[in-house]
PDB file of N, CA and C in Angstrom:
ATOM      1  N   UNK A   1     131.993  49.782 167.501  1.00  0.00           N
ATOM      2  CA  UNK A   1     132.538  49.322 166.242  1.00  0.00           C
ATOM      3  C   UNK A   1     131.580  48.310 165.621  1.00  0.00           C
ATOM      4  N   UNK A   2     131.390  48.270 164.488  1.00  0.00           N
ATOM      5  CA  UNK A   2     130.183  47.679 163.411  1.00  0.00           C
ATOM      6  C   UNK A   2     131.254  45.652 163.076  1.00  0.00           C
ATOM      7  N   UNK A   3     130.088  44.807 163.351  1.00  0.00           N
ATOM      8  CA  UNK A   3     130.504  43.926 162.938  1.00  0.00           C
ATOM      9  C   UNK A   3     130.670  43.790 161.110  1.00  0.00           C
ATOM     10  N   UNK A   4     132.089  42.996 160.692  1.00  0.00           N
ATOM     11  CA  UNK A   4     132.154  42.927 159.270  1.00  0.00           C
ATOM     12  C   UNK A   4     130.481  42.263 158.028  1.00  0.00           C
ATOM     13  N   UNK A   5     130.172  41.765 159.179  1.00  0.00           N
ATOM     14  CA  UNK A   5     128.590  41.213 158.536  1.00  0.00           C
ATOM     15  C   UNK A   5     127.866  42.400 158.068  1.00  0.00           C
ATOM     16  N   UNK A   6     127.779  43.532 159.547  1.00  0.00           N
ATOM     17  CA  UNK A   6     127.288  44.526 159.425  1.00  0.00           C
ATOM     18  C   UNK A   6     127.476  45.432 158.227  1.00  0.00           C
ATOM     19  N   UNK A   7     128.814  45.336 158.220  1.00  0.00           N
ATOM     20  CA  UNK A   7     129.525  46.131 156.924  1.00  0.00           C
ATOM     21  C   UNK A   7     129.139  45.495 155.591  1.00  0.00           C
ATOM     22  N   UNK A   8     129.104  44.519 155.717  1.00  0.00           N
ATOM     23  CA  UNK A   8     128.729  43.859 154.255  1.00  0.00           C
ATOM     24  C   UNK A   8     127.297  44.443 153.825  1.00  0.00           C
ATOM     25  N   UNK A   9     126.575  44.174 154.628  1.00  0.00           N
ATOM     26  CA  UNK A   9     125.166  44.473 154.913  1.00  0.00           C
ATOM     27  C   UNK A   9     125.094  46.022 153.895  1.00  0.00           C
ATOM     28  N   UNK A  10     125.752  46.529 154.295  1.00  0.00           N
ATOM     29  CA  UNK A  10     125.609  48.368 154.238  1.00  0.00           C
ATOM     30  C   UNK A  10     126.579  48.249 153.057  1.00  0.00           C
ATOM     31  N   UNK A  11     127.420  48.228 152.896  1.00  0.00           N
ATOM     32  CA  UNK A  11     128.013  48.532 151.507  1.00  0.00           C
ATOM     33  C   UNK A  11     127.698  47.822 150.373  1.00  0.00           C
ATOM     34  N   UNK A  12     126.924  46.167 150.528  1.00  0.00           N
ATOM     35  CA  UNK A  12     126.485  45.707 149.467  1.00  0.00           C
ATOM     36  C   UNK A  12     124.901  45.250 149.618  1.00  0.00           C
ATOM     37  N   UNK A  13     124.100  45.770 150.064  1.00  0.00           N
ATOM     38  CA  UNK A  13     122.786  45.442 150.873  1.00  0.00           C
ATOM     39  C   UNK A  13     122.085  44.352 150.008  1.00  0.00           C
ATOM     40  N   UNK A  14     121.488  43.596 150.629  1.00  0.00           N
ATOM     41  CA  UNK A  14     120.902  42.728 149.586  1.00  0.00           C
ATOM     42  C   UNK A  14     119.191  43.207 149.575  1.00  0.00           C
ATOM     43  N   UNK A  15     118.631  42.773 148.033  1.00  0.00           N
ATOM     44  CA  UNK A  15     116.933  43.059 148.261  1.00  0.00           C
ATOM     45  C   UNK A  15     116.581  44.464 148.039  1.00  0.00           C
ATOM     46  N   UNK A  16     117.626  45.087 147.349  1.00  0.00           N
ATOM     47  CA  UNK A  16     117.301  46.584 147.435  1.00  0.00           C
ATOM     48  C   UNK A  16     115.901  47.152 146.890  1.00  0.00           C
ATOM     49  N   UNK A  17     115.274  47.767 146.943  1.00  0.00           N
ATOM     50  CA  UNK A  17     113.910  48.129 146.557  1.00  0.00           C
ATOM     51  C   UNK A  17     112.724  48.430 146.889  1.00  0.00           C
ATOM     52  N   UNK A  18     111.476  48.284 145.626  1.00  0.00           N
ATOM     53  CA  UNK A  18     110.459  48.126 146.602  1.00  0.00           C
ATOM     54  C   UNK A  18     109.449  47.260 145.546  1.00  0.00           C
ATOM     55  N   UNK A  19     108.723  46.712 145.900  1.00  0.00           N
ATOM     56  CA  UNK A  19     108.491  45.692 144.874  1.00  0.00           C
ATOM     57  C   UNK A  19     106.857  45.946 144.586  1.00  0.00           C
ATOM     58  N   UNK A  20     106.338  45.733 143.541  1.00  0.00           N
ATOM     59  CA  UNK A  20     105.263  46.409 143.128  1.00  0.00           C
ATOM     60  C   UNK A  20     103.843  45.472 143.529  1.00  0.00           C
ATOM     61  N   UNK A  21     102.708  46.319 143.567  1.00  0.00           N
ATOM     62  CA  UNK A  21     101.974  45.267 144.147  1.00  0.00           C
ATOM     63  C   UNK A  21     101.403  44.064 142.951  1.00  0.00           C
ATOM     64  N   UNK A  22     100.778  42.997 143.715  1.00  0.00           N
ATOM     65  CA  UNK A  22     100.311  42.692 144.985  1.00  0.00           C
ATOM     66  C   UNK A  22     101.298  42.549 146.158  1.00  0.00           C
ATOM     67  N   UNK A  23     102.501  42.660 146.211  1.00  0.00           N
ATOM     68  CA  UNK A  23     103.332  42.489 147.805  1.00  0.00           C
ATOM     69  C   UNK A  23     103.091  43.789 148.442  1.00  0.00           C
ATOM     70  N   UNK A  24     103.168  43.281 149.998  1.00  0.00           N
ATOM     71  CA  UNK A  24     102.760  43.954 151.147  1.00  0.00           C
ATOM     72  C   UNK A  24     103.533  44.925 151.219  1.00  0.00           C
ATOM     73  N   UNK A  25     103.532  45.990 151.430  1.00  0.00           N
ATOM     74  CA  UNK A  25     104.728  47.111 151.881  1.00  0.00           C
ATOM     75  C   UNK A  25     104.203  47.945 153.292  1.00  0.00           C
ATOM     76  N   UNK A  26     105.342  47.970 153.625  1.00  0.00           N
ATOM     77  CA  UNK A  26     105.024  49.003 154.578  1.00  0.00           C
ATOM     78  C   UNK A  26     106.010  49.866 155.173  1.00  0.00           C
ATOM     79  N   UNK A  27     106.128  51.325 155.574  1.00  0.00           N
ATOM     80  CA  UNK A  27     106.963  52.237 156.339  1.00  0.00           C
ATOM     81  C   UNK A  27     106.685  52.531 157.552  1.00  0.00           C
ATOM     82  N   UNK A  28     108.100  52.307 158.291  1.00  0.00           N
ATOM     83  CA  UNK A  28     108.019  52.703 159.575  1.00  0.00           C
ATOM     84  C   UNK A  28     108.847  53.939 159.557  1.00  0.00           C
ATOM     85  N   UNK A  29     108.753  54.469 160.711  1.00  0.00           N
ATOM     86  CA  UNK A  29     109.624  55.765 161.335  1.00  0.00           C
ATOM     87  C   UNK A  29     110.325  55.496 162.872  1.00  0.00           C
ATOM     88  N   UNK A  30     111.661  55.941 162.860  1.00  0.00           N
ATOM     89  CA  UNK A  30     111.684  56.428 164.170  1.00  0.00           C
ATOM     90  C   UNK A  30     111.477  57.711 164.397  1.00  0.00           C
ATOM     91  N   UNK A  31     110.920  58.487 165.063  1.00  0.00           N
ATOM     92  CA  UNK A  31     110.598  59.381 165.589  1.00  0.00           C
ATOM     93  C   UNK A  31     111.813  60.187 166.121  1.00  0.00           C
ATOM     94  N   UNK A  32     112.664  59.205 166.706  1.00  0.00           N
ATOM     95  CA  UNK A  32     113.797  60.031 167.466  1.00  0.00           C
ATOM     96  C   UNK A  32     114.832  60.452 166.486  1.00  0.00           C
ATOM     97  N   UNK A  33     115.424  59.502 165.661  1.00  0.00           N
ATOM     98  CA  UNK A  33     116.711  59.760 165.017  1.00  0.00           C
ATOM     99  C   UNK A  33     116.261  59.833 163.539  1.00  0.00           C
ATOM    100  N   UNK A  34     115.030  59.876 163.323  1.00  0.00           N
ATOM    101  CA  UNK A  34     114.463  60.052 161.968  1.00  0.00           C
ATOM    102  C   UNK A  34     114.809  59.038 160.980  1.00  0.00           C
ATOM    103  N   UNK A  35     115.080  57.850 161.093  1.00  0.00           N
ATOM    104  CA  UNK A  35     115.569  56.626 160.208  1.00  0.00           C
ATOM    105  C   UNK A  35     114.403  56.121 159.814  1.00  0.00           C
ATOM    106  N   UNK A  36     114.033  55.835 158.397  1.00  0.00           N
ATOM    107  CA  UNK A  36     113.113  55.095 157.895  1.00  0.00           C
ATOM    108  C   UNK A  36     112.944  53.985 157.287  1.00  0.00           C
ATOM    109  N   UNK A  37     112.117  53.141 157.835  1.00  0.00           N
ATOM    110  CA  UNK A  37     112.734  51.714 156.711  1.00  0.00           C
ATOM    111  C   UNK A  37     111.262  51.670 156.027  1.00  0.00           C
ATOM    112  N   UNK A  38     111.334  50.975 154.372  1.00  0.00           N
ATOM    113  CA  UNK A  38     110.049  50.465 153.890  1.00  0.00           C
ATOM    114  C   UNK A  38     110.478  48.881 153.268  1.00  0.00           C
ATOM    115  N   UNK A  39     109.261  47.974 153.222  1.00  0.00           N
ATOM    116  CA  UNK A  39     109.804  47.211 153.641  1.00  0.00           C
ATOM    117  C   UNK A  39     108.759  46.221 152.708  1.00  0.00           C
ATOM    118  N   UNK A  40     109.205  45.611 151.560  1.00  0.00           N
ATOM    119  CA  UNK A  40     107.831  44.750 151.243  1.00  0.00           C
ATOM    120  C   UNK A  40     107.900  43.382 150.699  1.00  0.00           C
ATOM    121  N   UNK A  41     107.221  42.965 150.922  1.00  0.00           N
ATOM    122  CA  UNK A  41     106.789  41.321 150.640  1.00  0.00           C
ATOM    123  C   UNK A  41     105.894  40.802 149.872  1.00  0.00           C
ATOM    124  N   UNK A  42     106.493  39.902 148.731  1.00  0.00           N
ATOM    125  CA  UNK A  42     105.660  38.979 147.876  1.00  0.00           C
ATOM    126  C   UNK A  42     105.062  37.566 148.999  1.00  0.00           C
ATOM    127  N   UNK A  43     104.202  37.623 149.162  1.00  0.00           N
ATOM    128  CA  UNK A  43     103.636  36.526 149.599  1.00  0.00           C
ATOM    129  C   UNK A  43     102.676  35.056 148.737  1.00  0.00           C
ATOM    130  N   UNK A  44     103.049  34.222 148.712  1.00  0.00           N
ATOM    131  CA  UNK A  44     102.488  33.563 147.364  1.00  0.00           C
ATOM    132  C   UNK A  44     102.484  32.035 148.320  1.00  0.00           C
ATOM    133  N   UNK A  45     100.904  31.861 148.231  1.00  0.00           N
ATOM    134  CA  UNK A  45     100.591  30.255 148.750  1.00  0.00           C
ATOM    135  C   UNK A  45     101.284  30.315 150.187  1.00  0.00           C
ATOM    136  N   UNK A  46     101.358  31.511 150.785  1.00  0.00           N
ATOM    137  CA  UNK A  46     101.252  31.477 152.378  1.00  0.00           C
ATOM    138  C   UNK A  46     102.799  31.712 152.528  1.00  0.00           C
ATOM    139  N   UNK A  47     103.991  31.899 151.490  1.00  0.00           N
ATOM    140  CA  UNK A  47     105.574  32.083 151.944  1.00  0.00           C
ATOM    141  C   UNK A  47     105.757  33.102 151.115  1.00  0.00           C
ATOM    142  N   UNK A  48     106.585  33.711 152.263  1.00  0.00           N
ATOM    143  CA  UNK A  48     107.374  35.047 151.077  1.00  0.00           C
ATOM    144  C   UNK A  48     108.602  34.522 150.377  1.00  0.00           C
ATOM    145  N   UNK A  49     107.745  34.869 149.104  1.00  0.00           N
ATOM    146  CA  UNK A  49     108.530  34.478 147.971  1.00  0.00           C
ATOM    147  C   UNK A  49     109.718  35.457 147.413  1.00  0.00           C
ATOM    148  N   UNK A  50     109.465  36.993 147.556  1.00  0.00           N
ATOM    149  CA  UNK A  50     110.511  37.661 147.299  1.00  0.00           C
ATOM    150  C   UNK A  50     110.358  39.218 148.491  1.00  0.00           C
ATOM    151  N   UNK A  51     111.508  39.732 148.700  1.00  0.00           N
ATOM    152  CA  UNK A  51     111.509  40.947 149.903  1.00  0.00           C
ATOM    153  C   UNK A  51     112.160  42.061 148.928  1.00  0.00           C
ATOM    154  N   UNK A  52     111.760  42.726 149.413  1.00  0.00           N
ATOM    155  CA  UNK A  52     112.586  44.546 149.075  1.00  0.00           C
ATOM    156  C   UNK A  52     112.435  45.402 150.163  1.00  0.00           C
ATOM    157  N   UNK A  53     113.709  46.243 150.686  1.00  0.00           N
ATOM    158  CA  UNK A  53     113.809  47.260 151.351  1.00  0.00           C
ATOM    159  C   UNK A  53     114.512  48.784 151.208  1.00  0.00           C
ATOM    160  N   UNK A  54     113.988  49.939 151.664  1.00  0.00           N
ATOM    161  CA  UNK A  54     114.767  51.004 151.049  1.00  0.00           C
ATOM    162  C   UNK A  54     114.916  51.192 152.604  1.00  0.00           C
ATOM    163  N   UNK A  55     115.749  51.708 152.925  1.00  0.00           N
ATOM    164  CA  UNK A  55     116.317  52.691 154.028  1.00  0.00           C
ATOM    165  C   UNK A  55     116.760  53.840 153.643  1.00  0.00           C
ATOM    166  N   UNK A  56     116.203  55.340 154.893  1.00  0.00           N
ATOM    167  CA  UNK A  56     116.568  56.558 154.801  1.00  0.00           C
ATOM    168  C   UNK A  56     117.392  56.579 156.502  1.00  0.00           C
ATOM    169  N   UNK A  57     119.274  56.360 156.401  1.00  0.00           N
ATOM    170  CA  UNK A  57     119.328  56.420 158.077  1.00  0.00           C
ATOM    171  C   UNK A  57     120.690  56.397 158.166  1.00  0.00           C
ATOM    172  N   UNK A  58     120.517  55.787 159.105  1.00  0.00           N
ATOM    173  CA  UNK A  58     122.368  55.547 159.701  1.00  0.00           C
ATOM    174  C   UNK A  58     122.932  53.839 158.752  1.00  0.00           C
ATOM    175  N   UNK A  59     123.947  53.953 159.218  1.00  0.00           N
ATOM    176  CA  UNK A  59     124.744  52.359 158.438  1.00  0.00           C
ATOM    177  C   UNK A  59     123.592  51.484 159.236  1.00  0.00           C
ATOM    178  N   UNK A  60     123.940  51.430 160.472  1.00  0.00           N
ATOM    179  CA  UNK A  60     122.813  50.123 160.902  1.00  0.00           C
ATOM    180  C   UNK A  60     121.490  49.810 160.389  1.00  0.00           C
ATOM    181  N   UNK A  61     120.654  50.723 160.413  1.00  0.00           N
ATOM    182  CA  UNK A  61     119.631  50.890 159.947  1.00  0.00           C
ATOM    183  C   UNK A  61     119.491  50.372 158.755  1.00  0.00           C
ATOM    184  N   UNK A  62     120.433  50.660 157.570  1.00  0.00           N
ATOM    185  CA  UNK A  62     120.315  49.761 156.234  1.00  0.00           C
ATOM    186  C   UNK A  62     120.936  49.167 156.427  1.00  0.00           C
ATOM    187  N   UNK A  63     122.082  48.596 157.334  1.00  0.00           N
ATOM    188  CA  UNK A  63     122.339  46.947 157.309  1.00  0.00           C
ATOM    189  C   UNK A  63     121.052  46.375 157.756  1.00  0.00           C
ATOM    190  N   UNK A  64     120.506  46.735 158.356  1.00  0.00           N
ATOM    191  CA  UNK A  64     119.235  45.991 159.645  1.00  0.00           C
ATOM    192  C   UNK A  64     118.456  45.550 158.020  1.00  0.00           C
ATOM    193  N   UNK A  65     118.126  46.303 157.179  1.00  0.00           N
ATOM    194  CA  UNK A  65     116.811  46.485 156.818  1.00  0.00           C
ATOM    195  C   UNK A  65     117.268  45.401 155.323  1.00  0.00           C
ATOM    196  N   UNK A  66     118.698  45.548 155.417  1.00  0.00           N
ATOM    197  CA  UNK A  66     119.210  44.280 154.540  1.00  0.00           C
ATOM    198  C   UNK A  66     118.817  42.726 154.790  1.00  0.00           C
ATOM    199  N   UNK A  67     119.525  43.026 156.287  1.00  0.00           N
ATOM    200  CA  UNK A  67     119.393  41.468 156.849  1.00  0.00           C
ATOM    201  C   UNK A  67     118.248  41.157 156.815  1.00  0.00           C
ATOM    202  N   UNK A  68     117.295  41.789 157.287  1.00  0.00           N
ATOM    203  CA  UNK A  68     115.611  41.614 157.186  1.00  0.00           C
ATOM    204  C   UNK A  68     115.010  40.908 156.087  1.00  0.00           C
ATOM    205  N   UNK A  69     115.526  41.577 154.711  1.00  0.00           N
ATOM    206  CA  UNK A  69     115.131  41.308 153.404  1.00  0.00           C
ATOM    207  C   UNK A  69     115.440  40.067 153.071  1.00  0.00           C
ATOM    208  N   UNK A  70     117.035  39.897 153.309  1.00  0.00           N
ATOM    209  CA  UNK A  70     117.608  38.865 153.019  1.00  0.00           C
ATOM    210  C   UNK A  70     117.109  37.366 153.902  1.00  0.00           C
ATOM    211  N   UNK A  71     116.932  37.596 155.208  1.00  0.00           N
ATOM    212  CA  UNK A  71     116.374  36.450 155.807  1.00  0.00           C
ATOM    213  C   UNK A  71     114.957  35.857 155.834  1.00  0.00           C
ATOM    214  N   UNK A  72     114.106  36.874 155.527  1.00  0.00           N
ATOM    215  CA  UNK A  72     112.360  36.741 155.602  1.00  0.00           C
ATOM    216  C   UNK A  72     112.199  35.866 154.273  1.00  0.00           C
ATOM    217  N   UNK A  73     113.046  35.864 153.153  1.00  0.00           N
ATOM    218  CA  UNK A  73     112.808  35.446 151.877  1.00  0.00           C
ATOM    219  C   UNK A  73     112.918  33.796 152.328  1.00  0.00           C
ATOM    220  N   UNK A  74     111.648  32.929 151.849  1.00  0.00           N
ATOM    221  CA  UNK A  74     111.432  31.659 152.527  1.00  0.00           C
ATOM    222  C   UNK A  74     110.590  31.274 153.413  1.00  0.00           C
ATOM    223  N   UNK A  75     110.318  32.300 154.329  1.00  0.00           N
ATOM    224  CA  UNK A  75     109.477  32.174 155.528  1.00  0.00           C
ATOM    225  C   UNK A  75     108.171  33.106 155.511  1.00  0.00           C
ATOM    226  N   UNK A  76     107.067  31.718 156.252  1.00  0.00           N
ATOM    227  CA  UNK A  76     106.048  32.308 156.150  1.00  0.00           C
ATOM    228  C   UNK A  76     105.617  33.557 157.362  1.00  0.00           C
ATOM    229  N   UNK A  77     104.816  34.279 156.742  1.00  0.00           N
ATOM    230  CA  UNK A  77     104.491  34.979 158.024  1.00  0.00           C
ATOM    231  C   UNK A  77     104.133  34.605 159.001  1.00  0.00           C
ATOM    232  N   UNK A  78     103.921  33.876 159.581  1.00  0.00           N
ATOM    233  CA  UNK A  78     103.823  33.868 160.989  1.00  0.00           C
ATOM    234  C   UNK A  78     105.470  33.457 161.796  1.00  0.00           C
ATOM    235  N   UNK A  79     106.515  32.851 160.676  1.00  0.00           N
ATOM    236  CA  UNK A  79     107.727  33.012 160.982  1.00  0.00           C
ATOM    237  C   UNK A  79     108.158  34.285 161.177  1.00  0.00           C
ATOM    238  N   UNK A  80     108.391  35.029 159.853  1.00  0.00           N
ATOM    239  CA  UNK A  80     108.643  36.071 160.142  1.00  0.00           C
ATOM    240  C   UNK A  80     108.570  36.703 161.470  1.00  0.00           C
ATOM    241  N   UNK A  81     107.004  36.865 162.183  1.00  0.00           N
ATOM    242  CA  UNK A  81     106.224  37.739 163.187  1.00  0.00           C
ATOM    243  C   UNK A  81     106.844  37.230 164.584  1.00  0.00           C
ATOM    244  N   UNK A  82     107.877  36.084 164.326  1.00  0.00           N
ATOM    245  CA  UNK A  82     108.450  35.760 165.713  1.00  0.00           C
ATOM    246  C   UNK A  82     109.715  35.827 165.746  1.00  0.00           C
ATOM    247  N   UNK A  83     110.076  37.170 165.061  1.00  0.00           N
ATOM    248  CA  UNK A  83     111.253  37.410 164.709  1.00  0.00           C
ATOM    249  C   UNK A  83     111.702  38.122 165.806  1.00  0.00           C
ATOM    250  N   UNK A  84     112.540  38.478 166.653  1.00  0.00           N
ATOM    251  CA  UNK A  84     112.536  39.489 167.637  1.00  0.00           C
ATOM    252  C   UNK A  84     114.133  40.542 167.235  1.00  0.00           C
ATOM    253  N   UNK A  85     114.163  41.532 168.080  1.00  0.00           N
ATOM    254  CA  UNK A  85     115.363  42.342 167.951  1.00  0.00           C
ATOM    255  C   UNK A  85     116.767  41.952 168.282  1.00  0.00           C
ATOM    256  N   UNK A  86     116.509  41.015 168.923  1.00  0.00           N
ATOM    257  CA  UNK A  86     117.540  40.085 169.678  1.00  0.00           C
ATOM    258  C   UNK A  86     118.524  38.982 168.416  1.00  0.00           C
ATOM    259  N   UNK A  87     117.375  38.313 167.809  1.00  0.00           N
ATOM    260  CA  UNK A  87     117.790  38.078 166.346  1.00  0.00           C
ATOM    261  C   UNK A  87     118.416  38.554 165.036  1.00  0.00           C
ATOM    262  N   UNK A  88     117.783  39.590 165.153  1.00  0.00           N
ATOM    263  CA  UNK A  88     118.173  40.166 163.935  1.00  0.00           C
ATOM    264  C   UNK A  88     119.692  40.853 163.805  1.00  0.00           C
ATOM    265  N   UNK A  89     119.711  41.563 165.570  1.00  0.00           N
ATOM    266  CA  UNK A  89     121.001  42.060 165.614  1.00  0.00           C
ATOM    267  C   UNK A  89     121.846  40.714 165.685  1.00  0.00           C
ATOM    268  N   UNK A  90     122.070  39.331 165.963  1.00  0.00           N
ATOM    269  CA  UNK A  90     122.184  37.880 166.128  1.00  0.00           C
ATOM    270  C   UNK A  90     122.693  37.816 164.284  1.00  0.00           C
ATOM    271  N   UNK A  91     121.977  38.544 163.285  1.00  0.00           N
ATOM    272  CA  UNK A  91     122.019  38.208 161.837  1.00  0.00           C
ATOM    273  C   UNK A  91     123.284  39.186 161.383  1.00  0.00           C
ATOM    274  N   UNK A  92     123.340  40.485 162.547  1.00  0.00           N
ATOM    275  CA  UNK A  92     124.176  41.363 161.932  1.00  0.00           C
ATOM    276  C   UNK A  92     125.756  41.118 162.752  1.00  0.00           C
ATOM    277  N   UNK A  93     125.600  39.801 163.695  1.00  0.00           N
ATOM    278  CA  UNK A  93     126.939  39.606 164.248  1.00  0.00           C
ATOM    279  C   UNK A  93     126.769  40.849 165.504  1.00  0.00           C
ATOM    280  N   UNK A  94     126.086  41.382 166.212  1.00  0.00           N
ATOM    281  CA  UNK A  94     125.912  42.466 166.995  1.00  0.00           C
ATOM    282  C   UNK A  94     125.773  43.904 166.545  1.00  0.00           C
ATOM    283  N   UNK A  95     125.169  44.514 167.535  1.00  0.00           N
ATOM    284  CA  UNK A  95     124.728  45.888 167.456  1.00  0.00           C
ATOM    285  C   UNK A  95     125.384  46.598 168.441  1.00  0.00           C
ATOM    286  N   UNK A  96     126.111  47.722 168.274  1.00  0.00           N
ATOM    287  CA  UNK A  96     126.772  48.529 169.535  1.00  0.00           C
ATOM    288  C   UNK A  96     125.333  49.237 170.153  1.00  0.00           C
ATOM    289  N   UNK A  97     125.459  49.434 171.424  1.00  0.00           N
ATOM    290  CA  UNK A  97     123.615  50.371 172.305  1.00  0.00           C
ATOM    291  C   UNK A  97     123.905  51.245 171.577  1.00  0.00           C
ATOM    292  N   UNK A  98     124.605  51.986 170.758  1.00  0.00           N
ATOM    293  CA  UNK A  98     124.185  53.190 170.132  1.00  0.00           C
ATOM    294  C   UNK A  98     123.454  52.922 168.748  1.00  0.00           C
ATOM    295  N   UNK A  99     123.532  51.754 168.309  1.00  0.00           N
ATOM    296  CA  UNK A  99     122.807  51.911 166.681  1.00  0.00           C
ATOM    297  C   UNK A  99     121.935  50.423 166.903  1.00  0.00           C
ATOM    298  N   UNK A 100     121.079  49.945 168.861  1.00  0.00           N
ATOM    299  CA  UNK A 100     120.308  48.942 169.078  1.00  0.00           C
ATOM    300  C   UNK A 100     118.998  49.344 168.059  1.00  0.00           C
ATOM    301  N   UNK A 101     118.965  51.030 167.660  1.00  0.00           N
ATOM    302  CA  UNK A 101     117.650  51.497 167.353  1.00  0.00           C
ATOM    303  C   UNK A 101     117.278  50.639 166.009  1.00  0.00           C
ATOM    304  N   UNK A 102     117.962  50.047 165.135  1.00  0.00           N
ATOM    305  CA  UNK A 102     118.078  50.097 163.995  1.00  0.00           C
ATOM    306  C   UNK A 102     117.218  48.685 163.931  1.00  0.00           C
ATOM    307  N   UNK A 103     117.875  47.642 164.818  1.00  0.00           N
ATOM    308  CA  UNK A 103     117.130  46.230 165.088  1.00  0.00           C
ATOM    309  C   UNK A 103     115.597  46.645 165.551  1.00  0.00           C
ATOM    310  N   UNK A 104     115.079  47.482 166.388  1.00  0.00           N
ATOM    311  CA  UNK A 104     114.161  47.785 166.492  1.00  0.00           C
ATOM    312  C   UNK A 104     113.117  48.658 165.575  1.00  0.00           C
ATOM    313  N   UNK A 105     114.145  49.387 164.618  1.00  0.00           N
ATOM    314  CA  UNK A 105     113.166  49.370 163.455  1.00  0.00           C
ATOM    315  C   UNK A 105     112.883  48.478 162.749  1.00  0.00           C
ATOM    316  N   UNK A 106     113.502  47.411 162.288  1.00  0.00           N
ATOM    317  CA  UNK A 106     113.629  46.466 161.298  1.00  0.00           C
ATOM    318  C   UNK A 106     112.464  45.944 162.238  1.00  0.00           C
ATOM    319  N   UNK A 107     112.135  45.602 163.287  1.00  0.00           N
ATOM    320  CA  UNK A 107     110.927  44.782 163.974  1.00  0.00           C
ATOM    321  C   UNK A 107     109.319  45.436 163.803  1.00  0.00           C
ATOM    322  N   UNK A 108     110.086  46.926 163.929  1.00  0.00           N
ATOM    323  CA  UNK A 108     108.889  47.628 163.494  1.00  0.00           C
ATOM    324  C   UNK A 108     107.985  47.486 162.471  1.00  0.00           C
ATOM    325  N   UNK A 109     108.986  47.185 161.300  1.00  0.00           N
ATOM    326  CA  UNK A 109     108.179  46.774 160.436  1.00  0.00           C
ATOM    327  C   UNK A 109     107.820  45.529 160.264  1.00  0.00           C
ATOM    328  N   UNK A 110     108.280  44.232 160.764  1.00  0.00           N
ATOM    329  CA  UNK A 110     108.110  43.384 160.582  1.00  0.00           C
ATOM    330  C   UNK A 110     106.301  42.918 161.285  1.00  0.00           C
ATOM    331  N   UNK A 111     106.450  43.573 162.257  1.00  0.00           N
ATOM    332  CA  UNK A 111     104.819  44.075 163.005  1.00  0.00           C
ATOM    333  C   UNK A 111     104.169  44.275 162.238  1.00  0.00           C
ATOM    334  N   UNK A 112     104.104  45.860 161.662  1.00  0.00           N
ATOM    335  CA  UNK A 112     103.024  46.443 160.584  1.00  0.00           C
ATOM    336  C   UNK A 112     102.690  45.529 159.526  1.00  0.00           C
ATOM    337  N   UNK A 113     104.037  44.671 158.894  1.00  0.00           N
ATOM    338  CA  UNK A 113     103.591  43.831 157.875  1.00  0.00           C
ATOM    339  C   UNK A 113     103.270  42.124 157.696  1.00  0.00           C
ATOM    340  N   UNK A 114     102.949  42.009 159.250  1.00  0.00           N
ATOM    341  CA  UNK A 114     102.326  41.112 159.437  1.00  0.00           C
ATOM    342  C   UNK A 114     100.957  41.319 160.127  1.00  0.00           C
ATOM    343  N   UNK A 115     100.704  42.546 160.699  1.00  0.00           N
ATOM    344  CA  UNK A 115      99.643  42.657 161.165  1.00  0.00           C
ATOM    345  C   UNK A 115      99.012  43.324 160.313  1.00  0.00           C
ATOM    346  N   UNK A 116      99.344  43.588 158.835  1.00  0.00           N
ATOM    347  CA  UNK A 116      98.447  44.148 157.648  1.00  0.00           C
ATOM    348  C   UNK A 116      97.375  43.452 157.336  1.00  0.00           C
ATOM    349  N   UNK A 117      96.033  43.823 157.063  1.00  0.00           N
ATOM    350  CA  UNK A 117      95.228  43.628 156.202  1.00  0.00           C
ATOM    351  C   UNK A 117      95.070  42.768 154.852  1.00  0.00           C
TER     352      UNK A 117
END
């Protein structure tokens, strides 16, 4: 059963989008259950100043990719990059082991778009 955070997350997601450059974007995949998150960041004088995320997946997955958006806004990257899965599901009030995948995408990207170029 989905925490009410969770639910909020997914029926009213915050950060929806994708934001045009110069912010960072990036897409991950899972491979297994085919859920996609993209995921991007205004970065300005070293803090992300504004987030956008689209999700293609299950409810968790775009709650995950909500909470993501919604919490990174403020923090610099190297905050962000010590974000772990443990947290994020921590943001969504818990994750049932069947939809843990979703926190682990949301990390996925948080990787790629800190270890960008």
């Amino acid at each position: 059963m989905y925490s009410a955070t969770l639910l909020q997350h997914f029926r009213e997601p915050k950060c929806v989008g994708v934001l045009p450059w110069p912010a960072r974007q990036v897409e991950v995949m899972n491979p297994i259950c085919g859920d996609i998150l993209r995921f991007s960041a205004l970065v300005e004088d070293g803090v992300i100043t504004q987030t956008a995320f689209q999700a293609k997946g299950c409810t968790a997955s775009i709650a995950a990719g909500s909470a993501l958006a919604e919490w990174a806004t403020g923090k610099t990257l190297p905050q962000l990059a010590t974000l772990t899965a443990a947290q994020l599901e921590e943001l969504l009030d818990g994750l049932p082991n069947e939809s843990k995948h979703a926190a682990v995408l949301a990390i996925d990207a948080v990787r790629a778009l800190t270890h960008e170029k």
